[in-house]
C-alpha atoms as a PDB file:
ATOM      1  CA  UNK A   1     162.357 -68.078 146.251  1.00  0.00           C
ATOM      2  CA  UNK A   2     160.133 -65.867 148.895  1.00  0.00           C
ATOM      3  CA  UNK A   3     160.454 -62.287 149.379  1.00  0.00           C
ATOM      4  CA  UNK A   4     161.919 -63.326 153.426  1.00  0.00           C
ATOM      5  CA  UNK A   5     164.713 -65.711 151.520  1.00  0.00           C
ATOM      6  CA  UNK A   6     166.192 -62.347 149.510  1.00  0.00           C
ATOM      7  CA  UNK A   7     165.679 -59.709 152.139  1.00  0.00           C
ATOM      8  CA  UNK A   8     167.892 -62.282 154.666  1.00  0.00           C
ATOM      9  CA  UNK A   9     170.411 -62.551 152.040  1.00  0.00           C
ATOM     10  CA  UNK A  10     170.795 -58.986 152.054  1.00  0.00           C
ATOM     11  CA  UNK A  11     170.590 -58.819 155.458  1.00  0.00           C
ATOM     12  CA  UNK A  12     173.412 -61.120 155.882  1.00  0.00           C
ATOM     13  CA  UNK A  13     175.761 -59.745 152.985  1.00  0.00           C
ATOM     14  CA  UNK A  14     175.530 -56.234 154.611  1.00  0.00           C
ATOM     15  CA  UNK A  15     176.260 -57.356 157.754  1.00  0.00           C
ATOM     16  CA  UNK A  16     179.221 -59.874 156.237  1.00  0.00           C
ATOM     17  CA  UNK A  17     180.269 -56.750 154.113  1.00  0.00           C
ATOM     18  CA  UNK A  18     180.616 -54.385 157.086  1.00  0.00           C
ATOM     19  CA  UNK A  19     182.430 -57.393 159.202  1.00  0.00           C
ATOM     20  CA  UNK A  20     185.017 -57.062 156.231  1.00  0.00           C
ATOM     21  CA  UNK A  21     185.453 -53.913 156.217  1.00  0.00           C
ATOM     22  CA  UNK A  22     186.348 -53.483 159.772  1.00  0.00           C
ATOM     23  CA  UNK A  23     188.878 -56.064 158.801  1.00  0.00           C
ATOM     24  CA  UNK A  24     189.845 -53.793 156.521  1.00  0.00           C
ATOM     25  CA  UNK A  25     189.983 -50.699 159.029  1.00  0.00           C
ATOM     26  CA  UNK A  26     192.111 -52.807 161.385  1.00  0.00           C
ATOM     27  CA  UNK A  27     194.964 -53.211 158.680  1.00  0.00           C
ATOM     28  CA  UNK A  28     194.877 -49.541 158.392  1.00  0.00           C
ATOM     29  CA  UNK A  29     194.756 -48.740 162.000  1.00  0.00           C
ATOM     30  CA  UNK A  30     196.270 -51.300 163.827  1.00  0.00           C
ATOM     31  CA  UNK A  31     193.179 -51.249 166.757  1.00  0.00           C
ATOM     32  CA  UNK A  32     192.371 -54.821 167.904  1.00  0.00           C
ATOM     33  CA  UNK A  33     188.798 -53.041 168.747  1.00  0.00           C
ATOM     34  CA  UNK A  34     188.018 -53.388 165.102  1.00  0.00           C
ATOM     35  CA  UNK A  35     189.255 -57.102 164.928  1.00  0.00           C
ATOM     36  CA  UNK A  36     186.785 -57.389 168.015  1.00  0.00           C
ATOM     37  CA  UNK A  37     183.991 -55.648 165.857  1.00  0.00           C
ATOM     38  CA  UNK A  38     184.610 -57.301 163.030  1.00  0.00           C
ATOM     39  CA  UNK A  39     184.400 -61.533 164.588  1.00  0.00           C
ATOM     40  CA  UNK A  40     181.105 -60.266 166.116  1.00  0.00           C
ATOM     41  CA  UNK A  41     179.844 -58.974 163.098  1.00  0.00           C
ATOM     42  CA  UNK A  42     180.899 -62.186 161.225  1.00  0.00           C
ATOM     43  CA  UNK A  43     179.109 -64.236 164.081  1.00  0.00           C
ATOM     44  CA  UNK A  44     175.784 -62.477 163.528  1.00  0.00           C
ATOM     45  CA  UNK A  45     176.157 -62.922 159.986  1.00  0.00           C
ATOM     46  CA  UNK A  46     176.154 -66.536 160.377  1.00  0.00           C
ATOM     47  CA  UNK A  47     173.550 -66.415 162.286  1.00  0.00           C
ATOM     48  CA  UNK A  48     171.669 -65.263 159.516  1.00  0.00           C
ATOM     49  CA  UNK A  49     172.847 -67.915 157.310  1.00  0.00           C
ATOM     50  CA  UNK A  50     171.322 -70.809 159.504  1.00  0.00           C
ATOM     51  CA  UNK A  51     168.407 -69.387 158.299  1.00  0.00           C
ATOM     52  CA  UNK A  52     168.764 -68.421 154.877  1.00  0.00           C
ATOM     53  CA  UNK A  53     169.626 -72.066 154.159  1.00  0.00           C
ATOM     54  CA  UNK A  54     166.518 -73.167 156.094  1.00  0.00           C
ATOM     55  CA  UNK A  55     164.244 -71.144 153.896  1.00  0.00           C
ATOM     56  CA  UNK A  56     166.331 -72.107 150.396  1.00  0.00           C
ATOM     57  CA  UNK A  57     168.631 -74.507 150.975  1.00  0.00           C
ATOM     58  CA  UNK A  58     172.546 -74.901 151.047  1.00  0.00           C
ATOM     59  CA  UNK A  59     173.455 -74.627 147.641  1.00  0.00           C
ATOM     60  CA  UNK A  60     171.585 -71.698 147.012  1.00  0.00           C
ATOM     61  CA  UNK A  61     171.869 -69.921 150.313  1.00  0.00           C
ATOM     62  CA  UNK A  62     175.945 -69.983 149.560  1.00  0.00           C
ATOM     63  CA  UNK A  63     176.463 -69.591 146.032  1.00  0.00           C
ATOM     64  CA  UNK A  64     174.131 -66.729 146.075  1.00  0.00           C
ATOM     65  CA  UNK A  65     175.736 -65.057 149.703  1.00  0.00           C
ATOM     66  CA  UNK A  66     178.744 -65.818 147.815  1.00  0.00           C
ATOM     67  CA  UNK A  67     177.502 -63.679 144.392  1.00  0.00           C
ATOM     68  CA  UNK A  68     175.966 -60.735 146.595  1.00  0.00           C
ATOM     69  CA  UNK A  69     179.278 -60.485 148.805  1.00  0.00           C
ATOM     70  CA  UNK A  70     181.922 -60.774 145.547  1.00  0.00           C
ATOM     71  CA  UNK A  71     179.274 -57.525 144.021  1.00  0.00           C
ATOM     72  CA  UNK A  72     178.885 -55.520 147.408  1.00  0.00           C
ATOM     73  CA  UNK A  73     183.141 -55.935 148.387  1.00  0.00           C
ATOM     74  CA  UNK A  74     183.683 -54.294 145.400  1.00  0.00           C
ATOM     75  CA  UNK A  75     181.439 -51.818 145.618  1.00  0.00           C
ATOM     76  CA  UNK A  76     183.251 -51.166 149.323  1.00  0.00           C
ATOM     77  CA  UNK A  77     186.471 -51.431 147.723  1.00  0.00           C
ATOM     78  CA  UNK A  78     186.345 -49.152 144.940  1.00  0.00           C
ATOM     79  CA  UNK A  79     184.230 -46.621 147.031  1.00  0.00           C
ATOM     80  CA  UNK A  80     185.667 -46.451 150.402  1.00  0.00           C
ATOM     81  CA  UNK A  81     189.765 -48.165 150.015  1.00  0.00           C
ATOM     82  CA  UNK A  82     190.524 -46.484 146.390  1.00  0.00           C
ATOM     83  CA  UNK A  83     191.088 -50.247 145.347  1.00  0.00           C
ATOM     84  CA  UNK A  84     190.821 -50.977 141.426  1.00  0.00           C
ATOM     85  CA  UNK A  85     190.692 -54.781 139.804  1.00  0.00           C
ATOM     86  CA  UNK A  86     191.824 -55.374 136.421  1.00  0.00           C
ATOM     87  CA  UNK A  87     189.138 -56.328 133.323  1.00  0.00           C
ATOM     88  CA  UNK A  88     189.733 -60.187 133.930  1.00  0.00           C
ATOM     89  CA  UNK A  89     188.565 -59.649 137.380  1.00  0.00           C
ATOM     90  CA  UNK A  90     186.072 -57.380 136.339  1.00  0.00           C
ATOM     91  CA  UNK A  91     185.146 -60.837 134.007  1.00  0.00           C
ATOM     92  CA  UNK A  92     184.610 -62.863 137.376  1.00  0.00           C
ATOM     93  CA  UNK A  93     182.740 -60.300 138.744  1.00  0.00           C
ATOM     94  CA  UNK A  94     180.377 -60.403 135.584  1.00  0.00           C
ATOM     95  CA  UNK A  95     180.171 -64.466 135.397  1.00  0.00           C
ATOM     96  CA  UNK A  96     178.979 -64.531 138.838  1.00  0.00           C
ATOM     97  CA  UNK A  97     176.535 -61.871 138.344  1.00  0.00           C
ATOM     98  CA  UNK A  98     175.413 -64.410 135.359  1.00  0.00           C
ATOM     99  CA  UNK A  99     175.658 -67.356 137.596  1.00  0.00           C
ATOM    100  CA  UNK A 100     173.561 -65.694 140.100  1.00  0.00           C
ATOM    101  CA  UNK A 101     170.813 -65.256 137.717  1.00  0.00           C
ATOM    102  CA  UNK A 102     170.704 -68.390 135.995  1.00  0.00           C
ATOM    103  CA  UNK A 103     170.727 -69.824 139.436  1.00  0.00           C
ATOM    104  CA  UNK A 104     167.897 -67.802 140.948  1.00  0.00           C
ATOM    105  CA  UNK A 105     166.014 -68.305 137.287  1.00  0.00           C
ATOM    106  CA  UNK A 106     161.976 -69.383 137.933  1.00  0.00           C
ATOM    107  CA  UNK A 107     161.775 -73.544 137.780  1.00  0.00           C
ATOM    108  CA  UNK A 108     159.067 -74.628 135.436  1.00  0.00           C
ATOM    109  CA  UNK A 109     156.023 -76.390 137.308  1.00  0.00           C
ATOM    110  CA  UNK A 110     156.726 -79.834 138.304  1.00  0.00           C
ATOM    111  CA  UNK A 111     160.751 -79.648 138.272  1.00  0.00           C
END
């Protein structure tokens, strides 16, 4: 997995993370602006992923935008909307974290 492959999975989580939350903004606010926002945003973002799966593949590329987004909208959500998830969500949270280490785990030479 190259350095490009991470930094565009980032790239695309923070950019799927802040199409969210202006999602999020328009349920508070009721502005279609930030539904407007938040499609581009989500557009751009998938952008992105063309690419990411280019340089890794599909399975990876999703599972692991999959991982980062589950971590970063709770980050959001605790941080910014006061939201809270119970410990067996807090469990899901965890197993992915695991899943997205075992799946990003070096392969041995010639596998």
């Amino acid at each position: 997995m190259s350095g490009t492959f991470i930094a565009l999975l980032l790239g695309s989580s923070a950019i799927f993370m802040a199409a969210a939350s202006a999602s999020r903004t328009y349920i508070s606010t009721g502005n279609w602006l930030w539904v407007a926002l938040s499609m581009t945003l989500y557009v751009a973002g998938n952008l992105i992923m063309i690419r990411i799966m280019r340089e890794g593949g599909l399975g990876l590329a999703i599972s692991g935008s999959a991982i980062v987004q589950l971590i970063m909208v709770n980050v959001i959500a605790f941080a910014v909307f006061g939201e809270r998830i119970t410990n067996i969500q807090m469990g899901g949270v965890a197993l992915g974290i695991l899943a997205m280490m075992l799946m990003m785990w070096p392969r041995q030479a010639g596998n």
